[in-house]
Protein backbone atom coordinates (compact mmCIF):
# COMPACT_ATOMS: atom_id res chain seq x y z
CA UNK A 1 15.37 -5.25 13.35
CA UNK A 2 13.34 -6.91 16.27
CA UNK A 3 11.35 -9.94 15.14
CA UNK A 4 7.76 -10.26 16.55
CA UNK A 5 6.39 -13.35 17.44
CA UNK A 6 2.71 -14.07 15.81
CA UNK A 7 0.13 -13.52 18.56
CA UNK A 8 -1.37 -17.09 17.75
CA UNK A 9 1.59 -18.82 18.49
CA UNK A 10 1.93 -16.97 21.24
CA UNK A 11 -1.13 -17.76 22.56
CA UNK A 12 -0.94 -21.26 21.50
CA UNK A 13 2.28 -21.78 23.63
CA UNK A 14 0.70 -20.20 26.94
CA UNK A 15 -2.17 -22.20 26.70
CA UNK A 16 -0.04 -25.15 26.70
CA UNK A 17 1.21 -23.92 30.00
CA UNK A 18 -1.51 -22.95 31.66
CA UNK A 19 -2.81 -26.15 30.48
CA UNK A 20 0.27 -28.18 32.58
CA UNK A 21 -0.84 -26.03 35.34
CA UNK A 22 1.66 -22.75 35.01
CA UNK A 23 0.66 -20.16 37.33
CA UNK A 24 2.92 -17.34 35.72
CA UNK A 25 1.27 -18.23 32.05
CA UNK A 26 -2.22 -17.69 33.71
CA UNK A 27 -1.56 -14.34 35.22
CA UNK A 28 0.35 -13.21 32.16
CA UNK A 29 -2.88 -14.16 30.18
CA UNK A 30 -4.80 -12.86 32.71
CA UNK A 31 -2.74 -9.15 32.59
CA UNK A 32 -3.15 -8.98 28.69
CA UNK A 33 -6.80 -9.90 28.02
CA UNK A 34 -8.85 -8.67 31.47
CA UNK A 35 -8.82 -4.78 30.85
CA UNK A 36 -10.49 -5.28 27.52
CA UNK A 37 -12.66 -8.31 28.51
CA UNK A 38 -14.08 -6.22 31.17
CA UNK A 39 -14.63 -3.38 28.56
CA UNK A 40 -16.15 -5.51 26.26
CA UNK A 41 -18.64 -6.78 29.10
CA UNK A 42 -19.55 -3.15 30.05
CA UNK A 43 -20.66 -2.59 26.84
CA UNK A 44 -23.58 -5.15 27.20
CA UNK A 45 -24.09 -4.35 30.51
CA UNK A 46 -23.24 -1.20 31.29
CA UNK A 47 -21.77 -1.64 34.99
CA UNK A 48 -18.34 -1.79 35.80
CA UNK A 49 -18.16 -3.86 38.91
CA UNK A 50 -20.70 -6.59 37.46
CA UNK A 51 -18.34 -6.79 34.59
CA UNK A 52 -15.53 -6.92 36.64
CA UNK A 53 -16.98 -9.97 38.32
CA UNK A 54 -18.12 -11.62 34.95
CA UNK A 55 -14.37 -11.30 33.76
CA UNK A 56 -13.16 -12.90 36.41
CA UNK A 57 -15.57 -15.69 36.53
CA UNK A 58 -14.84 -16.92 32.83
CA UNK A 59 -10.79 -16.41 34.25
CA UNK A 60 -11.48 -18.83 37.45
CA UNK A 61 -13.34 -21.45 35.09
CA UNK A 62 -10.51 -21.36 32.86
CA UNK A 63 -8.55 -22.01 35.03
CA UNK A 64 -10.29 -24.41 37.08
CA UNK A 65 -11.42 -26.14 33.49
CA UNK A 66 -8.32 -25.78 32.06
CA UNK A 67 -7.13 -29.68 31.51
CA UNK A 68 -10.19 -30.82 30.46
CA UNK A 69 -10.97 -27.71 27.82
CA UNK A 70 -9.55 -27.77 24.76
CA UNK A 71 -9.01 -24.16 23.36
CA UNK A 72 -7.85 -23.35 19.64
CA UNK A 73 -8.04 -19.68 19.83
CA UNK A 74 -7.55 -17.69 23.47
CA UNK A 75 -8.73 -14.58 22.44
CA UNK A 76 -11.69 -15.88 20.85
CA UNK A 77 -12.58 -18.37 23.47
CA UNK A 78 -12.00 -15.51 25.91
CA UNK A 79 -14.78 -12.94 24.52
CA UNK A 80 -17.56 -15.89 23.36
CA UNK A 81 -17.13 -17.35 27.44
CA UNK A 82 -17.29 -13.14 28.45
CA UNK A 83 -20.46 -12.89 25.40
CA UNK A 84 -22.20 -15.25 26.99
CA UNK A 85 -22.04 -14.43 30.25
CA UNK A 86 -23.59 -10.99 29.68
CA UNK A 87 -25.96 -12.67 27.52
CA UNK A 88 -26.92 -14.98 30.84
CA UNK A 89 -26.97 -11.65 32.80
CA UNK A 90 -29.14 -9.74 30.72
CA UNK A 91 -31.81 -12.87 30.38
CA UNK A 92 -31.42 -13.42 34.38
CA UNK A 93 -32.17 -9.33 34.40
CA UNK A 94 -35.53 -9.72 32.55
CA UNK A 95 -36.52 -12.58 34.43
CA UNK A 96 -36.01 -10.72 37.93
CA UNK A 97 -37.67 -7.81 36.61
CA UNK A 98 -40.41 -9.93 35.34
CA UNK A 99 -40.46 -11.27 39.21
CA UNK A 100 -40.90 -7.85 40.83
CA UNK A 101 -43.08 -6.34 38.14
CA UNK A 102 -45.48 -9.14 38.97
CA UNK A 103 -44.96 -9.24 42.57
CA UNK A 104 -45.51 -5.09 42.43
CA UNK A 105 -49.21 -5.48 41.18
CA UNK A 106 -50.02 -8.63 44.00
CA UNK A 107 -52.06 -6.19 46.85
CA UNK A 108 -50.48 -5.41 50.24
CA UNK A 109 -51.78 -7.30 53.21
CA UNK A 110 -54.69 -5.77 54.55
CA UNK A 111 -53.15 -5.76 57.82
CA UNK A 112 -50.32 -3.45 57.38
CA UNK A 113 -50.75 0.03 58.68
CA UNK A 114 -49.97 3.49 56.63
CA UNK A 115 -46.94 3.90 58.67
CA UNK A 116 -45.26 0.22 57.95
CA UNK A 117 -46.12 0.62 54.72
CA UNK A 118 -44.02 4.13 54.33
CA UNK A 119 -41.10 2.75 55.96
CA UNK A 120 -41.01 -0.66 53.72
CA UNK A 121 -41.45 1.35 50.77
CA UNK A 122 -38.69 3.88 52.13
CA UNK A 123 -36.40 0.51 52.53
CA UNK A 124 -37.30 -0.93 49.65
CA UNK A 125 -36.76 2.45 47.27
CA UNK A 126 -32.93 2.83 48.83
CA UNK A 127 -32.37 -1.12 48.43
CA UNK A 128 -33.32 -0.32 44.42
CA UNK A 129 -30.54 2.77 44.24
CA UNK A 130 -27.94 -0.14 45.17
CA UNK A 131 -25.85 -1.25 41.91
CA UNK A 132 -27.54 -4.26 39.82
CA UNK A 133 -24.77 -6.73 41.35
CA UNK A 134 -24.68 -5.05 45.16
CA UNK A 135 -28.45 -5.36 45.56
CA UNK A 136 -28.71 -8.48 44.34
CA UNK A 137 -25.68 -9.79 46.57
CA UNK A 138 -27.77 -7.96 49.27
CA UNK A 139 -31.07 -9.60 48.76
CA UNK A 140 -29.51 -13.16 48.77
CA UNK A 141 -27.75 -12.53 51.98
CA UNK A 142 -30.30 -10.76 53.99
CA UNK A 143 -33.90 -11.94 51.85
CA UNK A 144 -32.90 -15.46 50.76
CA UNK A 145 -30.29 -15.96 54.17
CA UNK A 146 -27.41 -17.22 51.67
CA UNK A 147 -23.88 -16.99 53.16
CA UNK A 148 -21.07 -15.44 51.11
CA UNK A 149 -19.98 -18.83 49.80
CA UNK A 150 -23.12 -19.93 48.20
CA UNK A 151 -24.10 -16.38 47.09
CA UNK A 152 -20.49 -16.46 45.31
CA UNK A 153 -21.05 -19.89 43.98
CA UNK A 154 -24.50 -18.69 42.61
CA UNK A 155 -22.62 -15.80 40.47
CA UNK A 156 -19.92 -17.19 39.98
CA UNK A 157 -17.59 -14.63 41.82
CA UNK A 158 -14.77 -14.85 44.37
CA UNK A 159 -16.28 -14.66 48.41
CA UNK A 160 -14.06 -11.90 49.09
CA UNK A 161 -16.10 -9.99 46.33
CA UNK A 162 -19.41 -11.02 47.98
CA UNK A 163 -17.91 -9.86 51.22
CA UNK A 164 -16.94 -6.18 49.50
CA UNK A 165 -19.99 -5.91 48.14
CA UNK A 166 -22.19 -6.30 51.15
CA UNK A 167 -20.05 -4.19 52.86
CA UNK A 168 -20.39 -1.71 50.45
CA UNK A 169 -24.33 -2.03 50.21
CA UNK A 170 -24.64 -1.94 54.23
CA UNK A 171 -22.19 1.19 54.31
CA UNK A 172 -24.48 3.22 51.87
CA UNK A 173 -28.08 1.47 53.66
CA UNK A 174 -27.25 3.14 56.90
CA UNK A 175 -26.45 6.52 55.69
CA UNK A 176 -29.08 6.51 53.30
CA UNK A 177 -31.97 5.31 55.82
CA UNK A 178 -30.01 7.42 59.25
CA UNK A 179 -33.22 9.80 59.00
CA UNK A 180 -36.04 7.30 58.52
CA UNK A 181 -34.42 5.25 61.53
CA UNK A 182 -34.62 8.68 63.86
CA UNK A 183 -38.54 9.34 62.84
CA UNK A 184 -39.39 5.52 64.05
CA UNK A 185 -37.56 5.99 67.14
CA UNK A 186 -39.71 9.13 67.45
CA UNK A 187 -42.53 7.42 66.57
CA UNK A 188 -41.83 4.54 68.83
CA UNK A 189 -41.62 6.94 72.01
CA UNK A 190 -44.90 8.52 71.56
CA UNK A 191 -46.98 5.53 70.95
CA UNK A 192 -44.93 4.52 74.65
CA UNK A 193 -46.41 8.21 76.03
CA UNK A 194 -49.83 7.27 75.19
């Protein structure tokens, strides 16, 4: 007969550890609780590499937080820190799309031709196909000129994820806008001609 021991006390005794700065207790923590964090955080959100990220932010703050916090229950500390986090998400969402609802109905500049105005829109409708997290990694590098380390510090996600990402987002922006690219070329050369 194999005794069991009681998943608080468990707990208890790795948080002690990870407390006094024990590596091994972390990842072991980390291991058990991350596939069903993540889970959890797709089911508010419903994208898997946002919650990914999410997960691992509320790990990284644990960790980083971890002598000064004082936890009485890991599991539950672990979903209300991965809760709120979505919740955050999901009000950040409606503000954004707030933002570009608004900034939709402001007119174009008078100035821009038919043709410009194609070719943004063209841009601008591929940028939108991008995952929630990709384009908005992608706007804050190339719209707001963030670097990887601030755009990670922002969201609260590794640099090397920020770096993936764009990579990612640049990747599917050039075969996505490959044709648009050949008719301004086109374009280009017969306004030259005239």
């Amino acid at each position: 007969m194999t005794v069991q021991l009681d998943p608080n006390i468990q707990d208890r005794v790795l948080l002690e550890k990870i407390k006094a700065g024990d590596e091994r207790a972390f990842e072991l923590v980390f291991k058990n609780y991350y596939p069903h964090l993540v889970l959890l955080a797709q089911k508010y959100l419903g994208d898997k590499d946002l919650s990914e990220s999410i997960v691992q932010g509320v790990f990284v703050k644990m960790w980083e937080k971890r002598r000064e916090t004082d936890i009485k229950s890991l599991k539950g500390f672990l979903v209300v820190a991965v809760r709120n986090k979505c919740t955050n998400e999901l009000k950040h969402r409606q503000v954004v799309y707030q933002y570009e609802k608004n900034q939709s109905e402001k007119p174009e500049p008078v100035w821009m031709s038919f043709n410009e105005n194609v070719y943004l829109n063209k841009i601008n409708s591929v940028i939108d196909e991008l995952p929630e997290q990709r384009r908005r990694i992608f706007r804050m590098s190339r719209m707001d000129g963030l670097k990887y380390k601030e755009i990670a510090e922002k969201l609260n996600i590794s640099p090397k994820t920020v770096e993936v990402q764009m990579g990612k987002a640049l990747k599917y922006l050039r075969e996505q806008l490959q044709p648009l690219k050949k008719q301004m070329l086109a374009t280009l050369l017969l306004l030259l001609m005239l």
